[in-house]
N, C-alpha and C. Protein backbone atom coordinates (compact mmCIF):
# COMPACT_ATOMS: atom_id res chain seq x y z
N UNK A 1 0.85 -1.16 0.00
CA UNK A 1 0.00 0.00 0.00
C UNK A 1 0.90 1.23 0.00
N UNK A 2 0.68 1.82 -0.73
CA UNK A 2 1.26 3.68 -0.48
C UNK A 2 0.37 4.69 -0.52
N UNK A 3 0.71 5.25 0.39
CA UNK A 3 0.05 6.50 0.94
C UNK A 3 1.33 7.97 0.57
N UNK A 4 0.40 8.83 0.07
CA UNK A 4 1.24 10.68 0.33
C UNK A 4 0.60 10.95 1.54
N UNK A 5 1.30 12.01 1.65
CA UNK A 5 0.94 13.27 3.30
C UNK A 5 1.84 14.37 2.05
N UNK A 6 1.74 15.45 3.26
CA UNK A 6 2.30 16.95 3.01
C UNK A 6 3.33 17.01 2.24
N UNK A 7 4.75 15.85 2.65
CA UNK A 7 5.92 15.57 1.80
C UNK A 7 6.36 14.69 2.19
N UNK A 8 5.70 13.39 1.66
CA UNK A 8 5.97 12.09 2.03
C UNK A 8 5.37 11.65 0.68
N UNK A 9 6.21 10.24 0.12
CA UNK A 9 5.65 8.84 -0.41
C UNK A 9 5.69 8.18 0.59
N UNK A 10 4.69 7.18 1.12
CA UNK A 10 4.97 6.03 2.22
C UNK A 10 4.44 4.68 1.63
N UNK A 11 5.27 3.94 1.93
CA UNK A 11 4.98 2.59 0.94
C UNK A 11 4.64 1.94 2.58
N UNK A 12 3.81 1.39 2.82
CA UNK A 12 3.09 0.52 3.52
C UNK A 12 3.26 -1.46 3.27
N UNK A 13 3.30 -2.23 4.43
CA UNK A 13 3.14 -3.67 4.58
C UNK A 13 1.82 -3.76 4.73
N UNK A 14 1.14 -4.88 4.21
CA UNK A 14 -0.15 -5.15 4.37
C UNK A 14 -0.79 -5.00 6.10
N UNK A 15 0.11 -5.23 6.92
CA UNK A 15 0.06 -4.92 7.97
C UNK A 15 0.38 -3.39 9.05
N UNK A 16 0.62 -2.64 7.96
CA UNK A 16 1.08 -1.31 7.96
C UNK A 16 1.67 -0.73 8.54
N UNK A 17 3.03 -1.40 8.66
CA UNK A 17 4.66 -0.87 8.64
C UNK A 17 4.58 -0.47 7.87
N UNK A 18 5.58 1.10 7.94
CA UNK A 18 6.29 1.29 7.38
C UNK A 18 7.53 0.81 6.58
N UNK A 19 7.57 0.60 5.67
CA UNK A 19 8.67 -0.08 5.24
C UNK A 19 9.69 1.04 4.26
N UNK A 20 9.18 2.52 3.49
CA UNK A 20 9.87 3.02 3.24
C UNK A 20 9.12 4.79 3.23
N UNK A 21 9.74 5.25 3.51
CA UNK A 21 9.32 6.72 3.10
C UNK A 21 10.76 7.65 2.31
N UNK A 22 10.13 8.11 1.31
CA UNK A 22 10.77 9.51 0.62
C UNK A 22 9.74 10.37 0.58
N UNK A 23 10.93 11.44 0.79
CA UNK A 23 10.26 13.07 0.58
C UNK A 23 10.27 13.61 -0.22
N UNK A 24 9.03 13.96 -0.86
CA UNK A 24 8.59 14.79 -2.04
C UNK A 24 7.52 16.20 -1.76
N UNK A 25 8.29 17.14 -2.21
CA UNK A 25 7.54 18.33 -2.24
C UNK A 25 6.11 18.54 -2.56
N UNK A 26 5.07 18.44 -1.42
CA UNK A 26 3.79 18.76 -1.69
C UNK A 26 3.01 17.67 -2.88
N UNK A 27 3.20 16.35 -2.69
CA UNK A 27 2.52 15.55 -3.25
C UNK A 27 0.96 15.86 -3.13
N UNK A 28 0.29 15.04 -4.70
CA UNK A 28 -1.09 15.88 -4.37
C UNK A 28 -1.64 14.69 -4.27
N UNK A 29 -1.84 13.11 -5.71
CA UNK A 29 -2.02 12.61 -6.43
C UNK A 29 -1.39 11.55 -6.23
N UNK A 30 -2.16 9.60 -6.44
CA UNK A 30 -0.79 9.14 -6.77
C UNK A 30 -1.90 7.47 -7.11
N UNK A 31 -1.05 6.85 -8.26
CA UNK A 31 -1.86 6.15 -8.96
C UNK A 31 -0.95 5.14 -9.47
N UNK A 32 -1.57 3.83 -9.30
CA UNK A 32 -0.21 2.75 -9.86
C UNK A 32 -0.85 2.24 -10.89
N UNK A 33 -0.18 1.42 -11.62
CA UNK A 33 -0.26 1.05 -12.94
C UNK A 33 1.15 -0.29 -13.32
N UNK A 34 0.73 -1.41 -13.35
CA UNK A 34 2.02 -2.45 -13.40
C UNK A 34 2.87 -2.29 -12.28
N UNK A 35 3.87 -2.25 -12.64
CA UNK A 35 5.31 -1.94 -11.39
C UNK A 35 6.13 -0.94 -11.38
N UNK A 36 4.94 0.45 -12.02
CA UNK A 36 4.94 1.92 -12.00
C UNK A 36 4.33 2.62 -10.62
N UNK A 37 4.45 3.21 -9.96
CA UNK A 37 3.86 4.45 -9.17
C UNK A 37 3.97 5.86 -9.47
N UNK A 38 2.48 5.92 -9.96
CA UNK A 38 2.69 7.51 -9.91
C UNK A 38 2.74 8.68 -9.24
N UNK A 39 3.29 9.57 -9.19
CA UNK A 39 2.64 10.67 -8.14
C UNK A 39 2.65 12.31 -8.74
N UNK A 40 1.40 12.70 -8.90
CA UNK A 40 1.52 13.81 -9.21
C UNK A 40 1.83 15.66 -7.99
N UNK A 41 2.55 16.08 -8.48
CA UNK A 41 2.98 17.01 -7.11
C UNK A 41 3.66 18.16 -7.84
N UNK A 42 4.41 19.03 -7.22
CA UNK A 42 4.83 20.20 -7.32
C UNK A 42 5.24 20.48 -9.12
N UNK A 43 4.44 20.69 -9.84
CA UNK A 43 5.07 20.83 -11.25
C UNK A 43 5.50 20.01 -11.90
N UNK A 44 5.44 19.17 -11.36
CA UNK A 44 5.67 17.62 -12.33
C UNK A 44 5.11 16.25 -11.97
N UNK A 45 5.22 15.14 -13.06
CA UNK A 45 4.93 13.97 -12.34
C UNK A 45 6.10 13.02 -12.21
N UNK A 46 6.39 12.01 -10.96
CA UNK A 46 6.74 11.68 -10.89
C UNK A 46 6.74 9.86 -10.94
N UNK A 47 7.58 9.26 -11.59
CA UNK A 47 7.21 7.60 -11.65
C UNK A 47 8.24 7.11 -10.60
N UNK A 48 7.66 6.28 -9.95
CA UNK A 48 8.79 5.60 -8.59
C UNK A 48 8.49 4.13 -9.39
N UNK A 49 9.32 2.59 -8.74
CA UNK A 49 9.41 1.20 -9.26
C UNK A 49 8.68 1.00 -7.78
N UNK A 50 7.68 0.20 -8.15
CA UNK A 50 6.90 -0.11 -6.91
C UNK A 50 7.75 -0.96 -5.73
N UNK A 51 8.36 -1.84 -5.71
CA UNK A 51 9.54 -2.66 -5.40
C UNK A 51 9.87 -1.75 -4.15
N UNK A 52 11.05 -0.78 -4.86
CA UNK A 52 12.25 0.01 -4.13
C UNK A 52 11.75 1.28 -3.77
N UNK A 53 10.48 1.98 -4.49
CA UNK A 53 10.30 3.85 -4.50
C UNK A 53 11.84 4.00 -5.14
N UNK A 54 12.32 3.68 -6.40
CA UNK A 54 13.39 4.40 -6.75
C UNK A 54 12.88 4.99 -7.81
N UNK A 55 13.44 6.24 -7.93
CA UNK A 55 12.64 6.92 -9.00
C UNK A 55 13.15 6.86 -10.27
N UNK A 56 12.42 6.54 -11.38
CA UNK A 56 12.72 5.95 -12.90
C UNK A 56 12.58 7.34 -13.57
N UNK A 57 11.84 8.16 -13.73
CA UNK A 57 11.52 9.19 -14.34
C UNK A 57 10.96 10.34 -13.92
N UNK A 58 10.59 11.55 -14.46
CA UNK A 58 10.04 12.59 -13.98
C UNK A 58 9.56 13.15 -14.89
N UNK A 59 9.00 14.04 -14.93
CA UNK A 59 7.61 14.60 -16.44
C UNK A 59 7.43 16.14 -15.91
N UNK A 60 7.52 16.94 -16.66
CA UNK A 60 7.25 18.21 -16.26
C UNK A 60 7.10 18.34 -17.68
N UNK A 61 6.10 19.78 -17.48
CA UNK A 61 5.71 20.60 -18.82
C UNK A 61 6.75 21.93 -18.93
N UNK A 62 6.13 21.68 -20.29
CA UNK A 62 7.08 23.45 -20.19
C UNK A 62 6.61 25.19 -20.05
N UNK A 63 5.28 24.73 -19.49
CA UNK A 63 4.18 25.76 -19.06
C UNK A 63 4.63 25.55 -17.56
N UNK A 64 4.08 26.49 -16.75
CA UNK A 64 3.82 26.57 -15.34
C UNK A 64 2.50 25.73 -15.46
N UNK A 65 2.51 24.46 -14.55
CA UNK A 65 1.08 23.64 -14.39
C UNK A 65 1.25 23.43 -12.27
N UNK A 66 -0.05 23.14 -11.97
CA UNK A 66 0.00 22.14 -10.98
C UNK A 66 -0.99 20.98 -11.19
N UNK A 67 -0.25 19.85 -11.10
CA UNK A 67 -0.55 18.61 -11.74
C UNK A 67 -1.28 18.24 -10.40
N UNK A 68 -2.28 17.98 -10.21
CA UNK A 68 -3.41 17.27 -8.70
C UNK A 68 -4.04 16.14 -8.61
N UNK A 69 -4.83 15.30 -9.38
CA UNK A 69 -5.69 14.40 -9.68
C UNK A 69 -4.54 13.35 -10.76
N UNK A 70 -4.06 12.14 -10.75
CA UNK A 70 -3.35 11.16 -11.37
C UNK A 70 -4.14 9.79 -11.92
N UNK A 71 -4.13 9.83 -12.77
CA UNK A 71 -5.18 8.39 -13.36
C UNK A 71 -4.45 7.44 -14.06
N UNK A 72 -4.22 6.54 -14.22
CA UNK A 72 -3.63 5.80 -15.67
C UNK A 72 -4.95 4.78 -16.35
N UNK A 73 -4.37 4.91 -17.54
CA UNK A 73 -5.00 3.65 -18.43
C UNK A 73 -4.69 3.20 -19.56
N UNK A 74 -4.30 2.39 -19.80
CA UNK A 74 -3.68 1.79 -21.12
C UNK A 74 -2.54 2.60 -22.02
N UNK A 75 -1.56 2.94 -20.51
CA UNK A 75 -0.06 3.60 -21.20
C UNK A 75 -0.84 5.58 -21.92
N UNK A 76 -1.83 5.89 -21.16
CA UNK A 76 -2.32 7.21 -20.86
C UNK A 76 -2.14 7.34 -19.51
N UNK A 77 -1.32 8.74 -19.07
CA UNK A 77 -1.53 9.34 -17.86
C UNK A 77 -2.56 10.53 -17.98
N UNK A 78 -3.46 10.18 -17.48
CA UNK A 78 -4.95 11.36 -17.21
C UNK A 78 -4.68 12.04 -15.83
N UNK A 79 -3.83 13.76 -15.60
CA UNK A 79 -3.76 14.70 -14.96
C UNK A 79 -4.78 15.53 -15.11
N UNK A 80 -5.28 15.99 -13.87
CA UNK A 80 -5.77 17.51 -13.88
C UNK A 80 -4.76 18.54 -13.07
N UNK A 81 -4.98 19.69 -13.52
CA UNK A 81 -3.79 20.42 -13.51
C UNK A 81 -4.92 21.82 -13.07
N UNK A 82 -4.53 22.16 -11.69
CA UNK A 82 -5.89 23.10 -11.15
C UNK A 82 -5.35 24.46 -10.93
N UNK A 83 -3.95 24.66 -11.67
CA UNK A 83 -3.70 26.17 -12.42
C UNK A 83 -3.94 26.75 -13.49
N UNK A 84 -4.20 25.61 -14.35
CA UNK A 84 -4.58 26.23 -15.46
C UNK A 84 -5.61 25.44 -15.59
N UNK A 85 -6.42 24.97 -14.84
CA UNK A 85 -7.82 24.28 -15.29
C UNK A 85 -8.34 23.79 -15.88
N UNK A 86 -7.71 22.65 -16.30
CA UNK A 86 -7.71 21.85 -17.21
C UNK A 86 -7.56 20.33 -16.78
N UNK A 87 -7.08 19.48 -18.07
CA UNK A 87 -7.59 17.89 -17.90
C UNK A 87 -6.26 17.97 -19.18
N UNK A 88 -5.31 17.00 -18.59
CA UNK A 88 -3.88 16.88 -19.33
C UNK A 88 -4.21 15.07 -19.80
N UNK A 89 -4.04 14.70 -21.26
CA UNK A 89 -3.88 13.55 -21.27
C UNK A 89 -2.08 13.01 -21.83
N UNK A 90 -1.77 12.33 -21.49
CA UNK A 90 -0.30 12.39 -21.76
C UNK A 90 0.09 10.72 -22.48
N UNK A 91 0.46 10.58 -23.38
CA UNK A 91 1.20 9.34 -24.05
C UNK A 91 2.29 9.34 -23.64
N UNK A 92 2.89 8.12 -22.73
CA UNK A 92 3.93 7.82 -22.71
C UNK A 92 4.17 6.53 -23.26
N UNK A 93 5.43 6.59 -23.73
CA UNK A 93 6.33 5.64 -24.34
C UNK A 93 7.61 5.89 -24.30
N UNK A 94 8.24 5.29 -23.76
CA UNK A 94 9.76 5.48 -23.17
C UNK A 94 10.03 6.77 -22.56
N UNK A 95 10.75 7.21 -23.03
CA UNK A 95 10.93 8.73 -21.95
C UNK A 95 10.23 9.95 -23.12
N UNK A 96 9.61 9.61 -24.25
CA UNK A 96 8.92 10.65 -24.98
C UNK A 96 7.36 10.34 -24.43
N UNK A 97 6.80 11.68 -24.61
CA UNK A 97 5.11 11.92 -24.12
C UNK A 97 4.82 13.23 -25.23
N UNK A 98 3.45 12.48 -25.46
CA UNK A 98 2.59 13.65 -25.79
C UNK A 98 1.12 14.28 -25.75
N UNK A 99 0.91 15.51 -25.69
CA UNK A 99 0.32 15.69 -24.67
C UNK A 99 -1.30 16.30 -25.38
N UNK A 100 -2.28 16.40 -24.75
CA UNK A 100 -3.37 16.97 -25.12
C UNK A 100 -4.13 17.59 -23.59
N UNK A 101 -4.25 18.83 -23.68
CA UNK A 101 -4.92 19.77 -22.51
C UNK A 101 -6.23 20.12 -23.10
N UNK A 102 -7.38 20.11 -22.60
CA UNK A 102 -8.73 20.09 -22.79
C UNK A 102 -9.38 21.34 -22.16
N UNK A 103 -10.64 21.00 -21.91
CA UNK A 103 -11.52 21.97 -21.31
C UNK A 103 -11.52 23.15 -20.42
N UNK A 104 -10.35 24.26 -21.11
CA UNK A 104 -10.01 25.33 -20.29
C UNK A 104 -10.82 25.93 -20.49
N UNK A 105 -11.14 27.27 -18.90
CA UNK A 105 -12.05 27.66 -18.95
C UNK A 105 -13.65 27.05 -18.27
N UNK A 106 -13.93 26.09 -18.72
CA UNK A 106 -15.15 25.08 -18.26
C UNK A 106 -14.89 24.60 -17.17
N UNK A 107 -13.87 24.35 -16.65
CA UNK A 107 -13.38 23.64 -15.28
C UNK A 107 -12.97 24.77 -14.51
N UNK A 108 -13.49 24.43 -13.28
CA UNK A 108 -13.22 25.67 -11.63
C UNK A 108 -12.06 24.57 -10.63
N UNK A 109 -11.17 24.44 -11.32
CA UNK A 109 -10.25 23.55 -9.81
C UNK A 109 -10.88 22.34 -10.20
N UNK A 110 -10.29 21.51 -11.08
CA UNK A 110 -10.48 20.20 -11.49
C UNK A 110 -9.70 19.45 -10.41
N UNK A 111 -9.72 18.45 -9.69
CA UNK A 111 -9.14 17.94 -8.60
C UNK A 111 -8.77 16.46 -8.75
N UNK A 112 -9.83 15.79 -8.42
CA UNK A 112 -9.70 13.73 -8.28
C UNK A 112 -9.86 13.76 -10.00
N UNK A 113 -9.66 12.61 -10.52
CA UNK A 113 -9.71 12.77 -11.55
C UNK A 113 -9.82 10.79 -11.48
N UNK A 114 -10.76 10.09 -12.28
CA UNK A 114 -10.46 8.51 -12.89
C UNK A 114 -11.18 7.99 -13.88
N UNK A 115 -10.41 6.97 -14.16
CA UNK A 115 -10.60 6.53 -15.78
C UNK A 115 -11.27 5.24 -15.41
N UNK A 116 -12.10 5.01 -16.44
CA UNK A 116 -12.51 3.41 -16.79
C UNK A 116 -12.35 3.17 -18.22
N UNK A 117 -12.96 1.74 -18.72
CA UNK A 117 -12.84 1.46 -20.03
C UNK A 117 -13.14 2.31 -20.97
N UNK A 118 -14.21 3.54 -20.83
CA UNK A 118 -14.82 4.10 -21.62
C UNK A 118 -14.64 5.88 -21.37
N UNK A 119 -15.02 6.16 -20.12
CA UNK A 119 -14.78 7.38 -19.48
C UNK A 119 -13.68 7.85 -18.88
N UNK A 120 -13.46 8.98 -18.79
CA UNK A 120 -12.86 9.73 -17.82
C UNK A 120 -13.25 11.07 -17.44
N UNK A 121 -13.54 10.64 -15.35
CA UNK A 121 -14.57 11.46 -14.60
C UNK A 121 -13.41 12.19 -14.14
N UNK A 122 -13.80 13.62 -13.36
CA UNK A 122 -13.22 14.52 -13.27
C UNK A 122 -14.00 15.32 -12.13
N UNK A 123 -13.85 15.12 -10.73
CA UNK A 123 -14.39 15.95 -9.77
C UNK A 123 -13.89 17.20 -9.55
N UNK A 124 -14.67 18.39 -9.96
CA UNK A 124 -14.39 19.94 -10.51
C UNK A 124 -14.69 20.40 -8.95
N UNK A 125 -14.00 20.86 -8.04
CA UNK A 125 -14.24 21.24 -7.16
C UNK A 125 -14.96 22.72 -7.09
N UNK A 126 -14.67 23.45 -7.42
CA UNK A 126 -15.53 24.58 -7.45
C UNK A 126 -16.53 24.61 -7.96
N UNK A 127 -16.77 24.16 -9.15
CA UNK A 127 -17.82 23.80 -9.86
C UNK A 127 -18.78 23.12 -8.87
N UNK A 128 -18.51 22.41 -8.21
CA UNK A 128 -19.51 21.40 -7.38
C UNK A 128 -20.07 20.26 -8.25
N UNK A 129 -19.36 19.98 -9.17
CA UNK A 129 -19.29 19.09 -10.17
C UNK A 129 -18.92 17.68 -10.27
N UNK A 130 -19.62 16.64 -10.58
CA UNK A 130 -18.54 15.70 -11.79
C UNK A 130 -18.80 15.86 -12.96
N UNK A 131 -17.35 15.94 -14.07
CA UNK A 131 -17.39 15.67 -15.38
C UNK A 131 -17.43 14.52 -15.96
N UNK A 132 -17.70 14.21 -16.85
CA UNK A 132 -17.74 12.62 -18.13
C UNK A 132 -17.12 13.53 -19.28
N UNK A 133 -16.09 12.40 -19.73
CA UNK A 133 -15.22 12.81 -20.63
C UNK A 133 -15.17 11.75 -21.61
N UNK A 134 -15.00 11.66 -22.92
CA UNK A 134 -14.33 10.26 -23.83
C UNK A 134 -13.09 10.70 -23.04
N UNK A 135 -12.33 9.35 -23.69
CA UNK A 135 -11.00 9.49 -23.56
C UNK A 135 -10.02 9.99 -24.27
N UNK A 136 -10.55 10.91 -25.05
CA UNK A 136 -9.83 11.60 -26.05
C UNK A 136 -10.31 13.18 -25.29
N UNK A 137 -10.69 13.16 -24.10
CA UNK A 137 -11.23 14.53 -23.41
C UNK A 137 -12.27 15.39 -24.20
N UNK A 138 -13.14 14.85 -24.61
CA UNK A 138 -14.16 15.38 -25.16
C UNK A 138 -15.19 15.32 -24.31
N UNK A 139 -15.88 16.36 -24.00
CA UNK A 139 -16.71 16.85 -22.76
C UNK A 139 -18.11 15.27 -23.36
N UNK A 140 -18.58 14.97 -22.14
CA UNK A 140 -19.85 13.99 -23.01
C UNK A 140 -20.87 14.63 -21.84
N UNK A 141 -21.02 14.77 -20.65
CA UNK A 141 -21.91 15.58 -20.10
C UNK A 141 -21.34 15.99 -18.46
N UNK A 142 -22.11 16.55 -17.59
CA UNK A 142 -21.56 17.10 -16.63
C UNK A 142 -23.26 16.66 -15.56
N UNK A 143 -22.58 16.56 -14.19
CA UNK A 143 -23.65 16.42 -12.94
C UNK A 143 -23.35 17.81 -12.30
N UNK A 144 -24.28 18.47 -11.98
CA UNK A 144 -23.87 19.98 -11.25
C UNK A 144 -24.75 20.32 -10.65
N UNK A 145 -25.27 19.99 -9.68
CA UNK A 145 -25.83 20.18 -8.47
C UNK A 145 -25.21 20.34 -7.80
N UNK A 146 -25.34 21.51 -6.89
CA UNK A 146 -24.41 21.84 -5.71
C UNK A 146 -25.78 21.83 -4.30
N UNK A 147 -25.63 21.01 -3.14
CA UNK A 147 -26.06 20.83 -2.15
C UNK A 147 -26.29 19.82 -1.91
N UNK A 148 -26.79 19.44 -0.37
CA UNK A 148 -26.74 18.50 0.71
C UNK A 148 -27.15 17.25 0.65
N UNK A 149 -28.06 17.44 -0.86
CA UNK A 149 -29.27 15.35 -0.48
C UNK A 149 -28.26 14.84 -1.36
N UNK A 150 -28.56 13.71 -1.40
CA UNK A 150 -28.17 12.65 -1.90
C UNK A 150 -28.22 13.10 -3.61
N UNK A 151 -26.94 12.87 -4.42
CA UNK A 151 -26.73 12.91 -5.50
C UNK A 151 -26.38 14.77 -6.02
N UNK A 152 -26.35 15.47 -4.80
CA UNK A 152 -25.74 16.44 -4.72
C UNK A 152 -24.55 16.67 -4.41
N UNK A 153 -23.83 17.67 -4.83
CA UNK A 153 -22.06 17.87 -4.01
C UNK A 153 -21.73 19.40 -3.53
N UNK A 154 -21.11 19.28 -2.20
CA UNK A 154 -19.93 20.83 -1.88
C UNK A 154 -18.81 20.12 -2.23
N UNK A 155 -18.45 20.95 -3.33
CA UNK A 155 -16.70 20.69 -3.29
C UNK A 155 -16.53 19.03 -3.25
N UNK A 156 -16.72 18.53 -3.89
CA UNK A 156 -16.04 16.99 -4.14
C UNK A 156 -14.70 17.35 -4.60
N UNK A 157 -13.77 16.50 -4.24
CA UNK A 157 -12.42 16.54 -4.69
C UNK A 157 -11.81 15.09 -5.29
N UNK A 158 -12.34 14.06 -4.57
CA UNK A 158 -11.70 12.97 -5.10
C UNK A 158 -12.98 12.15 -5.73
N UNK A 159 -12.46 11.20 -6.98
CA UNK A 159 -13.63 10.58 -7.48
C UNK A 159 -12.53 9.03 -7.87
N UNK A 160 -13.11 7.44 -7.73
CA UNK A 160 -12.49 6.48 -7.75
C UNK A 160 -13.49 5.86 -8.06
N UNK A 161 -12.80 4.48 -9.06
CA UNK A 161 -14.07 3.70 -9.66
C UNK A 161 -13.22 2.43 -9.32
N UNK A 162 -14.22 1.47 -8.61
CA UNK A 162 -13.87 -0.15 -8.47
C UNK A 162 -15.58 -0.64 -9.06
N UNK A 163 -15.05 -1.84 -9.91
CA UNK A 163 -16.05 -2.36 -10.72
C UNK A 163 -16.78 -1.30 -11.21
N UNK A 164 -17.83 -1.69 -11.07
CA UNK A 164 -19.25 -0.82 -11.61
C UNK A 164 -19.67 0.26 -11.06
N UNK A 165 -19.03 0.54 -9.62
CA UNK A 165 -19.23 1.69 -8.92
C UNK A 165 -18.28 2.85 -8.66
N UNK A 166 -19.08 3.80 -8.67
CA UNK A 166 -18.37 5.45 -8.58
C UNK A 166 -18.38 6.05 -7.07
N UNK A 167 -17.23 6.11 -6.14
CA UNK A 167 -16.93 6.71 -5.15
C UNK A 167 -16.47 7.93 -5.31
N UNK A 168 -17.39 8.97 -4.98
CA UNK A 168 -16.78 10.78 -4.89
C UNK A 168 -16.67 10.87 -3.62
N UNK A 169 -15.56 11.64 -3.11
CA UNK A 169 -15.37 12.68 -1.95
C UNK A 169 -15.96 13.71 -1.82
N UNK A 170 -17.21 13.74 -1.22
CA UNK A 170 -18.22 14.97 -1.36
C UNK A 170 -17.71 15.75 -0.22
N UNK A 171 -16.32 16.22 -0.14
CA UNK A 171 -15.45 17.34 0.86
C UNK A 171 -16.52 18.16 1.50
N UNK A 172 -17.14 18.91 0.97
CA UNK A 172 -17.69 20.19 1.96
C UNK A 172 -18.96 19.31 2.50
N UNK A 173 -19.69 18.46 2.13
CA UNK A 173 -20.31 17.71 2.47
C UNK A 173 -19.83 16.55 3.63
N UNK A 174 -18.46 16.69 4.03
CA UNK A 174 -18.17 15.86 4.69
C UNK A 174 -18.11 13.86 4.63
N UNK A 175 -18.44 13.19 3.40
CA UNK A 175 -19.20 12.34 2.86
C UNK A 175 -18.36 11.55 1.61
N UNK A 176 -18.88 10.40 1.83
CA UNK A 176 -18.53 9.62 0.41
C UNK A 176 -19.91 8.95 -0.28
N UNK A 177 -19.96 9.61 -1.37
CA UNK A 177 -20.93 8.97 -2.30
C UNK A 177 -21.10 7.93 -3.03
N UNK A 178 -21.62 6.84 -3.03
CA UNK A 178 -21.50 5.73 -4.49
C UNK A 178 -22.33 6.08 -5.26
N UNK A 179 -22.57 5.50 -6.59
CA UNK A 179 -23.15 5.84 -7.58
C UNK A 179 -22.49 4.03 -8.56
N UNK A 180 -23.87 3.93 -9.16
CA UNK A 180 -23.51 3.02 -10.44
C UNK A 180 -22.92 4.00 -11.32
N UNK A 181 -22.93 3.12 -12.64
CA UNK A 181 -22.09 3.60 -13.83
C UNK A 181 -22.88 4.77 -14.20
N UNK A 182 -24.34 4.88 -14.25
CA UNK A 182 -25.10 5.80 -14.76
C UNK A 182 -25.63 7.11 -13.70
N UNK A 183 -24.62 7.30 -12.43
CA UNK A 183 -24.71 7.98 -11.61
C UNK A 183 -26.21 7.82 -10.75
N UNK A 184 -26.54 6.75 -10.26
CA UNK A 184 -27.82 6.81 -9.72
C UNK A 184 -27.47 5.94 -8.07
C-alpha cells in the first residue's frame, strides 16, 4: 500500500509498517499502474518502481502547471492540472510523451480525476461538479448540483471507480458517495 501526506511517499506492509518513506515536495495525487507508481505534485509527475520507491523518471511541462488528480489507463496518464484548469492527457512511451490539454475555462479547480474502459470522470471542485469525458477529453456531459441530499455535491475533490461503482469525496459535504455507472 502507499500512501502521500504533506511531503511524504509512504509505501506501507499489508500490515502497515512502514517499510519506506521519501520526501517529495507537496505531493497531491498518486496512482499505480504495473510496477509503476505515480505521483503527481509540485510541477511535475513523478514515476517511482513499486519494489524500491526508486525513481525511474520525472515529467514536467514546459508551461507553469500544478498537476493534482493522477489516473492511468492503457499507457495514458490522465492529470488535472488546477492552475490552469484543465484535464492533461499524456502518451507515454519510453521517456517521450505527448500531450493533449482540454476543457479550459469550463473547469473551476479540477481535482480527483479517474478513468474506466470508456470514461474519464473529473471531480471539478468549485464547480460542485462531476465531469464525463471520452478518452480523447471530449466533454460527453456534466452532474452539477451543488447541495446537501443525496446525488448532490460541496466541493467533491476525489472521485475512484472499483467495478461498476463510482466513489466521490463529497469534501464540503463531509461524505462519500457511491453511484452506479449511470450515476444513480
Amino acid at each position: 500500500m502507499y500512501v502521500i501526506d504533506t511531503d511524504n511517499l509512504i509505501k506501507l506492509s499489508p500490515q502497515g509498517e512502514i517499510l519506506r518513506t521519501i520526501r517529495i515536495n507537496n505531493p497531491k495525487g498518486i496512482a499505480v499502474e504495473g510496477n509503476e507508481l505515480y505521483v503527481a505534485g509540485k510541477d511535475k509527475i513523478l514515476c517511482f518502481d513499486t519494489m524500491l520507491l526508486n525513481l525511474k523518471w520525472s515529467l514536467a511541462d514546459h508551461r507553469e502547471w500544478n498537476p493534482f488528480g493522477i489516473a492511468m489507463k492503457q499507457g495514458y496518464i490522465f492529470v488535472t492540472d488546477i492552475k490552469n484548469n484543465c484535464i492533461c492527457r499524456i502518451l507515454r512511451r519510453g521517456k517521450s510523451s505527448s500531450w493533449i490539454c482540454s476543457v479550459q475555462g469550463g473547469l473551476n479547480k479540477p481535482s480527483g480525476i479517474a478513468v474506466d474502459d470508456n470514461c474519464v470522470y473529473v471531480a471539478d471542485t468549485d464547480s460542485h461538479m462531476i465531469w464525463l469525458f471520452e478518452k480523447e477529453i471530449q466533454e460527453i456531459s456534466s452532474f452539477c448540483t451543488q447541495g446537501k441530499d443525496s446525488g448532490q455535491f460541496d466541493s467533491p475533490s476525489k472521485i475512484a471507480i472499483k467495478g461498476n461503482r463510482i466513489y466521490v469525496l463529497d469534501s464540503g459535504n463531509c461524505r462519500i458517495q457511491v453511484f452506479d455507472s449511470y450515476f444513480r
